[in-house]
PDB file of N, CA and C in Angstrom:
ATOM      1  N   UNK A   1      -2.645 -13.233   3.374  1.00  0.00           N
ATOM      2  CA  UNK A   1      -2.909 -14.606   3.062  1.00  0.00           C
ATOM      3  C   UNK A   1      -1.850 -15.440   3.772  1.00  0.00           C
ATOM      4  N   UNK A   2      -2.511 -16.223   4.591  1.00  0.00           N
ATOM      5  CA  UNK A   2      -1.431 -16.909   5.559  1.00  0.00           C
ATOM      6  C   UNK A   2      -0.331 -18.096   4.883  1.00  0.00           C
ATOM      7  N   UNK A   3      -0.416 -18.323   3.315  1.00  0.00           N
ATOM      8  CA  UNK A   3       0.204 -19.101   2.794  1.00  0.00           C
ATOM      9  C   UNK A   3       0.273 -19.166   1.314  1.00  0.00           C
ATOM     10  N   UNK A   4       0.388 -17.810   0.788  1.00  0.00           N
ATOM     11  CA  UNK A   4       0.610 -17.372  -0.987  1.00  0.00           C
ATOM     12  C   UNK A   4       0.958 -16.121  -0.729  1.00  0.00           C
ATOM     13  N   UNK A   5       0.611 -15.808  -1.844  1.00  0.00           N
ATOM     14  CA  UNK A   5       0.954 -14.126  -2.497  1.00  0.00           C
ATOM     15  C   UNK A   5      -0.068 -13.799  -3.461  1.00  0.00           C
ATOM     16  N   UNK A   6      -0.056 -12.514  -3.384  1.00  0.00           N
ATOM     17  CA  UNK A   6      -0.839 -11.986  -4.221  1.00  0.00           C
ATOM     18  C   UNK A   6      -0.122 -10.889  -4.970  1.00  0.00           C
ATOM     19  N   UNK A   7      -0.286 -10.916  -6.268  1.00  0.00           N
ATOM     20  CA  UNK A   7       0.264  -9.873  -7.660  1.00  0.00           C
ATOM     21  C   UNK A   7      -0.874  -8.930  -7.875  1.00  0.00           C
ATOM     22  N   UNK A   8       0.048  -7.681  -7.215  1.00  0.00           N
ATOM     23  CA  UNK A   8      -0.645  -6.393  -7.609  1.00  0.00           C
ATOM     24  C   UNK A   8       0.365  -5.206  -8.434  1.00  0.00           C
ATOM     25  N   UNK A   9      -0.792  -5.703  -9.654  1.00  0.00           N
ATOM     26  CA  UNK A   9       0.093  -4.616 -11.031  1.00  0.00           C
ATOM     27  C   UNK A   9       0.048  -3.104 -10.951  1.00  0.00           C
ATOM     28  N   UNK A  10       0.841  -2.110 -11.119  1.00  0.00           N
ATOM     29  CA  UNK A  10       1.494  -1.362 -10.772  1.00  0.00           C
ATOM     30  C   UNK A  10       0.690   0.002 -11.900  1.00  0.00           C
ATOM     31  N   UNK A  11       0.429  -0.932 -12.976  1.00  0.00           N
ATOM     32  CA  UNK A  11      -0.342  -0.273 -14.289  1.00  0.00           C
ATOM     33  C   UNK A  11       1.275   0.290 -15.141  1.00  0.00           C
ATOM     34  N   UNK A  12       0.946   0.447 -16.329  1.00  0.00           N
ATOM     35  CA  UNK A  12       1.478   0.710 -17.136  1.00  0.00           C
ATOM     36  C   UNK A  12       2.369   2.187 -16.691  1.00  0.00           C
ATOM     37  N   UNK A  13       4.116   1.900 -16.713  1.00  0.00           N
ATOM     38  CA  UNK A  13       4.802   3.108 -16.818  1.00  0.00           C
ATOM     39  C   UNK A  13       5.942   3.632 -17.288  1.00  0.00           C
ATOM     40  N   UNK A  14       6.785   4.811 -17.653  1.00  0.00           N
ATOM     41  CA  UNK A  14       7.643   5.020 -18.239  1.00  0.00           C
ATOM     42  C   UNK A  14       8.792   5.196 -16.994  1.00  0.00           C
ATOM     43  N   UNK A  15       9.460   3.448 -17.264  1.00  0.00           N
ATOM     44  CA  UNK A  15      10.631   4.155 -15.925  1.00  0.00           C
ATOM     45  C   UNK A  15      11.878   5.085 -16.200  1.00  0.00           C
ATOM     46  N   UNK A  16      11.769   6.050 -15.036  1.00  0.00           N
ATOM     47  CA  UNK A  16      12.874   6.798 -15.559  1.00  0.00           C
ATOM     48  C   UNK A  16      13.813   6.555 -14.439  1.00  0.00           C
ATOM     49  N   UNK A  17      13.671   6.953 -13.082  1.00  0.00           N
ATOM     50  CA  UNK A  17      14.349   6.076 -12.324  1.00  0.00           C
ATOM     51  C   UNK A  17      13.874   5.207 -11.031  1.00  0.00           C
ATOM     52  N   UNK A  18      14.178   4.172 -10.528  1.00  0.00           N
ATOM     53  CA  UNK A  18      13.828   3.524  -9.072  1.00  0.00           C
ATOM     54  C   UNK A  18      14.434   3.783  -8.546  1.00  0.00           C
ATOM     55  N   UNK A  19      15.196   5.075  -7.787  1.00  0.00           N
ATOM     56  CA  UNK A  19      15.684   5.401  -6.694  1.00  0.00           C
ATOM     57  C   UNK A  19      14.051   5.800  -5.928  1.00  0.00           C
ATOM     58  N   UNK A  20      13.751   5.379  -4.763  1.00  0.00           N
ATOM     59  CA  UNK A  20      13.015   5.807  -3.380  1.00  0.00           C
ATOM     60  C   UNK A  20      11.534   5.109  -3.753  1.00  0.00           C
ATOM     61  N   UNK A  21      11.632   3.863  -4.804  1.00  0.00           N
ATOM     62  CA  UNK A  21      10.562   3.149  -4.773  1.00  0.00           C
ATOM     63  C   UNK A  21       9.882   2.216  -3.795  1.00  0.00           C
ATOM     64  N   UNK A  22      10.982   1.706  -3.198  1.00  0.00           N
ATOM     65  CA  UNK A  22      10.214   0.954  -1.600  1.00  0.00           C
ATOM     66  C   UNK A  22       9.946   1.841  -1.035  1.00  0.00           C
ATOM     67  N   UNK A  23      10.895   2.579  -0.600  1.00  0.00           N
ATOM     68  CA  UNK A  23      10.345   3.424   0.334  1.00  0.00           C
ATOM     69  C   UNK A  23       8.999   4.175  -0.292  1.00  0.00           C
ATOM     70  N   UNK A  24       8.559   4.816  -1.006  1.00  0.00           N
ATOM     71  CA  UNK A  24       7.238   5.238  -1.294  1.00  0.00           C
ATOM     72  C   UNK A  24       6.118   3.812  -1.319  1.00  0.00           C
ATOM     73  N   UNK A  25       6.471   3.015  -1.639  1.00  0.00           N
ATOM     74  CA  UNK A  25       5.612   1.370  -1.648  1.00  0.00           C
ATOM     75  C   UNK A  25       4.866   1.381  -0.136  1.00  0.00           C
ATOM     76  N   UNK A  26       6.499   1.782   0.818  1.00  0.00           N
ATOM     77  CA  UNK A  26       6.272   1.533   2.300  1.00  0.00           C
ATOM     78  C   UNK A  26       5.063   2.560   2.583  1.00  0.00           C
ATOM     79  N   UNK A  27       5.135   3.761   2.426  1.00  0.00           N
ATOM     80  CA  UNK A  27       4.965   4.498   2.667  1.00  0.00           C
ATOM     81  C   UNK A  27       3.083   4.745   2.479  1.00  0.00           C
ATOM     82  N   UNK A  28       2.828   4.392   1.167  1.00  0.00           N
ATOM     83  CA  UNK A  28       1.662   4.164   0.424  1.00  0.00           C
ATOM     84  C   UNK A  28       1.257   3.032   1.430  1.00  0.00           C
ATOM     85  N   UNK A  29       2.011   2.100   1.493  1.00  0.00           N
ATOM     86  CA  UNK A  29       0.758   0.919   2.383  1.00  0.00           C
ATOM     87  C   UNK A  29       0.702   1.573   3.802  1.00  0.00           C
ATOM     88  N   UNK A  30       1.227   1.932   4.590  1.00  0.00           N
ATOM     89  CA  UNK A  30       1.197   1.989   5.598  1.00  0.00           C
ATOM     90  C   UNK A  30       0.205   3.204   5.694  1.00  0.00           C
ATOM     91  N   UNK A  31       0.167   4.450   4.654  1.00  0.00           N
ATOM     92  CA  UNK A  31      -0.777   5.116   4.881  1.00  0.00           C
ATOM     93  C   UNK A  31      -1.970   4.928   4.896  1.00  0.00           C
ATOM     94  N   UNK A  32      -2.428   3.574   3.560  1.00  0.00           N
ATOM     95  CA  UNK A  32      -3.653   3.684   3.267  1.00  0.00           C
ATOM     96  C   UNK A  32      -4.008   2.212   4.344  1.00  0.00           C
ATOM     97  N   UNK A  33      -3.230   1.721   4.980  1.00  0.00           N
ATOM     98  CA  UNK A  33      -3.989   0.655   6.144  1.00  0.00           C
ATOM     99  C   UNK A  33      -4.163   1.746   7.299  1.00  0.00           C
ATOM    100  N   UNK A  34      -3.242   2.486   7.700  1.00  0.00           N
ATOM    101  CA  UNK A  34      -3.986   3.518   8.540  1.00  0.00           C
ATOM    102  C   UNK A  34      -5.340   4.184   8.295  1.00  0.00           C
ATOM    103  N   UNK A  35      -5.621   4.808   7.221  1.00  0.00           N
ATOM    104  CA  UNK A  35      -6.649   4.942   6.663  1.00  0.00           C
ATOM    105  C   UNK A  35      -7.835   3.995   6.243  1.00  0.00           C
ATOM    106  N   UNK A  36      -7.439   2.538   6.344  1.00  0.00           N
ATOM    107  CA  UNK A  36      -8.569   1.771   6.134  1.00  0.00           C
ATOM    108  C   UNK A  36      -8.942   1.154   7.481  1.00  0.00           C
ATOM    109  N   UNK A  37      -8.152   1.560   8.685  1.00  0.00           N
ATOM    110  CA  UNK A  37      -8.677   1.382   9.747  1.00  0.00           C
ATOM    111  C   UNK A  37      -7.525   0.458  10.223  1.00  0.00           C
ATOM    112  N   UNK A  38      -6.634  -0.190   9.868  1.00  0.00           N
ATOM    113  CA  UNK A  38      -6.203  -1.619   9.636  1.00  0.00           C
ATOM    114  C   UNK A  38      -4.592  -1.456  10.235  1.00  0.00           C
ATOM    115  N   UNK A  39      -3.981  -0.199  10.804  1.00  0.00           N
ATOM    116  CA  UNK A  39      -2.731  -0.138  10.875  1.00  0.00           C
ATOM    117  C   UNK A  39      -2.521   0.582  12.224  1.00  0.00           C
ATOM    118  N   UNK A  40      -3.477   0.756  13.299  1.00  0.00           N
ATOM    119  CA  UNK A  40      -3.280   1.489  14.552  1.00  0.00           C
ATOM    120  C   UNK A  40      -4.126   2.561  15.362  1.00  0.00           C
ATOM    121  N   UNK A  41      -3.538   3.047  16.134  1.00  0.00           N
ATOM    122  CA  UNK A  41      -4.059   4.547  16.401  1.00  0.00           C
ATOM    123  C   UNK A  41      -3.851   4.122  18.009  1.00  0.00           C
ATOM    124  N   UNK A  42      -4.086   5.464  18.682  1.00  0.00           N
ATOM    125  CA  UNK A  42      -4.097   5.228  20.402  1.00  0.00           C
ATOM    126  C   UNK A  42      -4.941   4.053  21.135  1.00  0.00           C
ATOM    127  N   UNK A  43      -4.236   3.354  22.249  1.00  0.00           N
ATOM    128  CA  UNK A  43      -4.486   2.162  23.108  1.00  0.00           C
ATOM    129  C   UNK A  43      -5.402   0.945  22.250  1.00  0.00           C
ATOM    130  N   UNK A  44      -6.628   1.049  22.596  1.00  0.00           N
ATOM    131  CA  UNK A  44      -7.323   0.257  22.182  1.00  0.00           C
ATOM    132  C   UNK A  44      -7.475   0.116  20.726  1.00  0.00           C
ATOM    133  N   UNK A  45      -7.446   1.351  19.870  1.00  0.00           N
ATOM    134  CA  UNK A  45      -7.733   1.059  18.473  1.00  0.00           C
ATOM    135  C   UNK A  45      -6.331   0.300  17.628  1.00  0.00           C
ATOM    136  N   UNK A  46      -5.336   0.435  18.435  1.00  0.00           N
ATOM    137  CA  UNK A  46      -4.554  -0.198  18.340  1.00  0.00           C
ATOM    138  C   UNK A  46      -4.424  -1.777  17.951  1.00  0.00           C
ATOM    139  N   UNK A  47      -4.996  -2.215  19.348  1.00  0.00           N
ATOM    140  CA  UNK A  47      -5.255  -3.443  19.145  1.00  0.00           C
ATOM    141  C   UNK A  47      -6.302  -3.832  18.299  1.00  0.00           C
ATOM    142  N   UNK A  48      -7.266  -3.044  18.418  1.00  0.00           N
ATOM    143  CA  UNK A  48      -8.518  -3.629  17.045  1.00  0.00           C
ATOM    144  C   UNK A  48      -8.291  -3.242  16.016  1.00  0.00           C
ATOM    145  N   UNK A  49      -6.906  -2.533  15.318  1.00  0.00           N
ATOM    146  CA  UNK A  49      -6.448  -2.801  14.061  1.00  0.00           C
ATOM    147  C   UNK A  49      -5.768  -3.784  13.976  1.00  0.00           C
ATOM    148  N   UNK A  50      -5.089  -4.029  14.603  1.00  0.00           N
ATOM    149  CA  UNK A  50      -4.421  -5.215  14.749  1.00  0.00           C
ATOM    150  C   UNK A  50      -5.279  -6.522  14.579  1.00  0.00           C
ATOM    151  N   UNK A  51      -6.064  -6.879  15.162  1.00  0.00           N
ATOM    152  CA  UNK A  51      -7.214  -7.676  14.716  1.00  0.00           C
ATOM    153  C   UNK A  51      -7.719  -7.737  13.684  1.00  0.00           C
ATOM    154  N   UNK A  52      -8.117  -6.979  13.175  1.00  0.00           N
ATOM    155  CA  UNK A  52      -8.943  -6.857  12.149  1.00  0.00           C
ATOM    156  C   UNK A  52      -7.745  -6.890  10.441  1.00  0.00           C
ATOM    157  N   UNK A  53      -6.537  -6.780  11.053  1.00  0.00           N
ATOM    158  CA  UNK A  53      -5.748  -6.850   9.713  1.00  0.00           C
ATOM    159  C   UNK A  53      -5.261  -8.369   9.826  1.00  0.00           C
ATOM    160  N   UNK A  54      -5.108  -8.893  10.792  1.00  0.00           N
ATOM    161  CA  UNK A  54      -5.000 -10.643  11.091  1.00  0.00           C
ATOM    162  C   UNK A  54      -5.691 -11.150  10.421  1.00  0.00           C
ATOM    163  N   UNK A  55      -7.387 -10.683  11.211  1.00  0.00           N
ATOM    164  CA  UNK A  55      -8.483 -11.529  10.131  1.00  0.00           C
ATOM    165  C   UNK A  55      -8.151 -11.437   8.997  1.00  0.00           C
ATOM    166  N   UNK A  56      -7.934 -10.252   8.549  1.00  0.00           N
ATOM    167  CA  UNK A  56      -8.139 -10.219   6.624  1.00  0.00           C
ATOM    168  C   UNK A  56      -7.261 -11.047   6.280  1.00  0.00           C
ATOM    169  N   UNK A  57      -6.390 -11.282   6.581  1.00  0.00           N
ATOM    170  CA  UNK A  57      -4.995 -12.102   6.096  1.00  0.00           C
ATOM    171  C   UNK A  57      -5.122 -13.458   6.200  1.00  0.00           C
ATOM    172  N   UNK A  58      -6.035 -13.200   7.332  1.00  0.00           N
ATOM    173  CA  UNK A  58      -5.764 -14.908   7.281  1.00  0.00           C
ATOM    174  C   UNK A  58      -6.924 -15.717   6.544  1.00  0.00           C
ATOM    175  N   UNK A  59      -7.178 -15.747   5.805  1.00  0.00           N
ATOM    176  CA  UNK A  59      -8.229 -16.792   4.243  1.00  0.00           C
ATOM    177  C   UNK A  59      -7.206 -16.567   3.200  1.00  0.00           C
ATOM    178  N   UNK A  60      -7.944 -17.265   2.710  1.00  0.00           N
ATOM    179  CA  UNK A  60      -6.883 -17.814   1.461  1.00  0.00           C
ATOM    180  C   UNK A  60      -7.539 -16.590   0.375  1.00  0.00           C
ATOM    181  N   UNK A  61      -8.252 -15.584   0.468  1.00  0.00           N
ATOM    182  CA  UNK A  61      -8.586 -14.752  -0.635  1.00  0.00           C
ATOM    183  C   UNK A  61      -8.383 -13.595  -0.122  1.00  0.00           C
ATOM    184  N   UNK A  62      -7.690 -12.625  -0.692  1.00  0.00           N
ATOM    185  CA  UNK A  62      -7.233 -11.273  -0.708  1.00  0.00           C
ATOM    186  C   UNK A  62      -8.639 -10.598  -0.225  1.00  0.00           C
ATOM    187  N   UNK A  63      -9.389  -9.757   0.674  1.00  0.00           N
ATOM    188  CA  UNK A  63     -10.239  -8.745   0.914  1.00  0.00           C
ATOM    189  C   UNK A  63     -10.321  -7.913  -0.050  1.00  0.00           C
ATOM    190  N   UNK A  64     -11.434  -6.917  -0.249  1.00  0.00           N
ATOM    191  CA  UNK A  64     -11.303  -5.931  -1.098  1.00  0.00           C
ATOM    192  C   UNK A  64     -10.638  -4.808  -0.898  1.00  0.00           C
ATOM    193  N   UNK A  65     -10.346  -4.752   0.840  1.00  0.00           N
ATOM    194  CA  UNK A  65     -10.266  -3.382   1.399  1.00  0.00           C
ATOM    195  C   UNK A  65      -8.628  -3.511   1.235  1.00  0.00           C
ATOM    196  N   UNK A  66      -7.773  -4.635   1.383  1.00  0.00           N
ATOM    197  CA  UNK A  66      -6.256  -5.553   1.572  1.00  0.00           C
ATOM    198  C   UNK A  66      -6.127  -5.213  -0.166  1.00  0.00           C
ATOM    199  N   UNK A  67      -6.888  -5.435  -0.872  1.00  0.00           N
ATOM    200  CA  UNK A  67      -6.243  -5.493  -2.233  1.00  0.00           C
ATOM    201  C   UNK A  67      -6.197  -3.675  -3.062  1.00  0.00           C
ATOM    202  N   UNK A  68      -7.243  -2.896  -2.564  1.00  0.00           N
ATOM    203  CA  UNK A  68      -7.741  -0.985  -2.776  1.00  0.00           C
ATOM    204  C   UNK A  68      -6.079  -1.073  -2.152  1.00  0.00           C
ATOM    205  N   UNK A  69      -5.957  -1.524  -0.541  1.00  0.00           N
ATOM    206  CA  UNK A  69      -4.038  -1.016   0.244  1.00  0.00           C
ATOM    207  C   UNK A  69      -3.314  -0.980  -1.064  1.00  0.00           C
ATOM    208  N   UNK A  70      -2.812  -2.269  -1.409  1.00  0.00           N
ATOM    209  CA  UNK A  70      -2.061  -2.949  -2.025  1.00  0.00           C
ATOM    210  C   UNK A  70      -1.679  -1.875  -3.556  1.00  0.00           C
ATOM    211  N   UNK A  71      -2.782  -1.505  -4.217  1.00  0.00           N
ATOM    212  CA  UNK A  71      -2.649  -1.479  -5.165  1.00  0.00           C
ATOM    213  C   UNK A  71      -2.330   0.319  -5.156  1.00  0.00           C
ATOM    214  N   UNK A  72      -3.018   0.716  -4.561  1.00  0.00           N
ATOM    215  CA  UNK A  72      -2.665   2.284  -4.023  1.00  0.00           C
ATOM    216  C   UNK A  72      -1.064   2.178  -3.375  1.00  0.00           C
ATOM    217  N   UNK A  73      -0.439   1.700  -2.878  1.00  0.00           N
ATOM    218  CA  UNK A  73       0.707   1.132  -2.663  1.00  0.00           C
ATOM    219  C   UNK A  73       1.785   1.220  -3.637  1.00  0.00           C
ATOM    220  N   UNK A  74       1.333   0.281  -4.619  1.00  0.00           N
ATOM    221  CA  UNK A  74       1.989  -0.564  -5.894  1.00  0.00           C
ATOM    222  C   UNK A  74       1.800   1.019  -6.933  1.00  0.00           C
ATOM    223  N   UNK A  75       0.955   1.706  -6.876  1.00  0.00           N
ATOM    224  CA  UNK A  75       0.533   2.887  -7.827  1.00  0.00           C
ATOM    225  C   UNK A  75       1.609   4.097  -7.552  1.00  0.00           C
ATOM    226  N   UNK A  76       1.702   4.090  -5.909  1.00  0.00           N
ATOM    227  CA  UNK A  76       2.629   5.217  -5.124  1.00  0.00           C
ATOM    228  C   UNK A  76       4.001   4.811  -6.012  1.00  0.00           C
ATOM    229  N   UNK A  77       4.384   3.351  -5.750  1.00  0.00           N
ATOM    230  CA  UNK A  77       6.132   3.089  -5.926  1.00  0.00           C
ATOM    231  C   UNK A  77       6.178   3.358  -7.684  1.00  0.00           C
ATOM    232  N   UNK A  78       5.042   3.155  -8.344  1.00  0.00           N
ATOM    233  CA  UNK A  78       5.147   3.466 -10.209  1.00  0.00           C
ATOM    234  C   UNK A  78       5.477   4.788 -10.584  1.00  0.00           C
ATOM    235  N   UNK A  79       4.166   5.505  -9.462  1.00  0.00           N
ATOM    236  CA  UNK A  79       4.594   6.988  -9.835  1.00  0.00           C
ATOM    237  C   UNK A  79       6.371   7.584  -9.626  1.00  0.00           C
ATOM    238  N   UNK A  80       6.444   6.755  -8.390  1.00  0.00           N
ATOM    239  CA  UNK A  80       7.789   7.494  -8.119  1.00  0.00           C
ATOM    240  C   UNK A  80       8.768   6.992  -9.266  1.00  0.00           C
ATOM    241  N   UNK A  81       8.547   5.920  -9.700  1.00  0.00           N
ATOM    242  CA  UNK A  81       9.787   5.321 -10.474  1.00  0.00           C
ATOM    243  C   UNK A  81       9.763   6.016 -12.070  1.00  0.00           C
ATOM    244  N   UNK A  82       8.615   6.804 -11.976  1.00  0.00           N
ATOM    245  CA  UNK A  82       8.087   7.633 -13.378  1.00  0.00           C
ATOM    246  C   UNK A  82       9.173   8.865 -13.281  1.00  0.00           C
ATOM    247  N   UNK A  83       9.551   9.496 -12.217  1.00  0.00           N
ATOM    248  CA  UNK A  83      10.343  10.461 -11.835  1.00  0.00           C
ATOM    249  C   UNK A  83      11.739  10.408 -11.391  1.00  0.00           C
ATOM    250  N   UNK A  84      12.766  11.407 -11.749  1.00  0.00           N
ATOM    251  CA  UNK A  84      14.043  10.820 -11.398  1.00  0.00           C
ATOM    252  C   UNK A  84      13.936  11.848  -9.519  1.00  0.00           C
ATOM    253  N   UNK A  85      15.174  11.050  -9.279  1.00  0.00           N
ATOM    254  CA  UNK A  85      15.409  11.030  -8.177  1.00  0.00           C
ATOM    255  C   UNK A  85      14.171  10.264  -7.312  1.00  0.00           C
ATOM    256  N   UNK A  86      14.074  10.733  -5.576  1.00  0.00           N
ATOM    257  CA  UNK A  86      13.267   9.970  -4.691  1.00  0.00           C
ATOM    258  C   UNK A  86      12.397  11.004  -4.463  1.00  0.00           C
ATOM    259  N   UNK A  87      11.151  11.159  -5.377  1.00  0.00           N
ATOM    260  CA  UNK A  87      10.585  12.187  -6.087  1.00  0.00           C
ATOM    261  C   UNK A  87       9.081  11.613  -5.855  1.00  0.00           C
ATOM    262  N   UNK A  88       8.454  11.090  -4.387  1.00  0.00           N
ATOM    263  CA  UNK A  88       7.090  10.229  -4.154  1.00  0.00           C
ATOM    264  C   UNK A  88       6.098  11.129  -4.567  1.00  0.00           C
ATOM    265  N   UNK A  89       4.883  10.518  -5.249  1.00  0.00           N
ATOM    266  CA  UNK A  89       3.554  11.806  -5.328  1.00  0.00           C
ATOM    267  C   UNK A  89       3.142  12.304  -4.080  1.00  0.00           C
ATOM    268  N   UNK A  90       2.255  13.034  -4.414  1.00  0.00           N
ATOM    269  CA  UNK A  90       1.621  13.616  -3.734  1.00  0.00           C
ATOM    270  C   UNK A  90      -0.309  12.912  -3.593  1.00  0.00           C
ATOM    271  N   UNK A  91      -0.883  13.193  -2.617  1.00  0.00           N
ATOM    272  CA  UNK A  91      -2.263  12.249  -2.571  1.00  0.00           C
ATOM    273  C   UNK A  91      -3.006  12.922  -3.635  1.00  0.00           C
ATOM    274  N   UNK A  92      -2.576  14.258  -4.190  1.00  0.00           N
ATOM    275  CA  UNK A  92      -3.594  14.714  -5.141  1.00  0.00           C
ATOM    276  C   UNK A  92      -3.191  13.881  -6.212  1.00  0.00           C
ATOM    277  N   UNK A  93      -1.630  14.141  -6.693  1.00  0.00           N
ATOM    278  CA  UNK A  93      -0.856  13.510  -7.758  1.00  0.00           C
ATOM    279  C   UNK A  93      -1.629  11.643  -7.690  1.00  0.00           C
ATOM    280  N   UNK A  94      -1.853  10.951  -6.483  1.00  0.00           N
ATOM    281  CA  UNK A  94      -1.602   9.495  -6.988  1.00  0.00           C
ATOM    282  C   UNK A  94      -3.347   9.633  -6.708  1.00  0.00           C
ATOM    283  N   UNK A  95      -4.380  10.311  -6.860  1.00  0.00           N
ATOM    284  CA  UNK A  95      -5.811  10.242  -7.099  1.00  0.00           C
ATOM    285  C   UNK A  95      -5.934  10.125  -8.379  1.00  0.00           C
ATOM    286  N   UNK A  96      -5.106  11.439  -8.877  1.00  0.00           N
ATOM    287  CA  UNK A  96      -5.676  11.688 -10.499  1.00  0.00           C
ATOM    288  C   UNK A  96      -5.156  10.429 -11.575  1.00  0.00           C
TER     289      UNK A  96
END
């Protein structure tokens, strides 16, 4: 969104510690925009992720596909903060 924010809740959790929560946050978005098409790949798809994650961003309303990133994201950094140490799930762990 080229001029707000958007609040994506994390869901309900028991923190035990936030050591390696950005970094799993990072980690979670960047996987699942790769996976939604939206974060790269060789020469050309490159650039038409790149495009195509501009567009989404730029309206004033969150996408569906920008908000599934986000929140799979926001779910990765909960789980980890559920666990001590920098302790990120696993894709089976953050399905179930």
């Amino acid at each position: 969104m080229p001029h707000g924010c958007q609040a994506i809740p994390p869901g309900p959790i028991q923190v035990t510690d936030t050591v390696g929560a950005g970094d799993a946050f990072m980690a979670g978005l960047v996987s699942r925009l790769l996976h939604a098409g939206l974060g790269g790949g060789p020469g050309d798809e490159a650039a038409m992720a790149r495009a195509a994650l501009r567009a989404a961003t730029s309206t004033d309303r969150l996408p569906a596909i920008l908000s599934e990133v986000l929140t799979a994201a926001a779910r990765m950094a909960a789980l980890t903060c559920a666990r001590e140490g920098a302790a990120p799930p696993t894709a089976v762990a953050l399905a179930a």
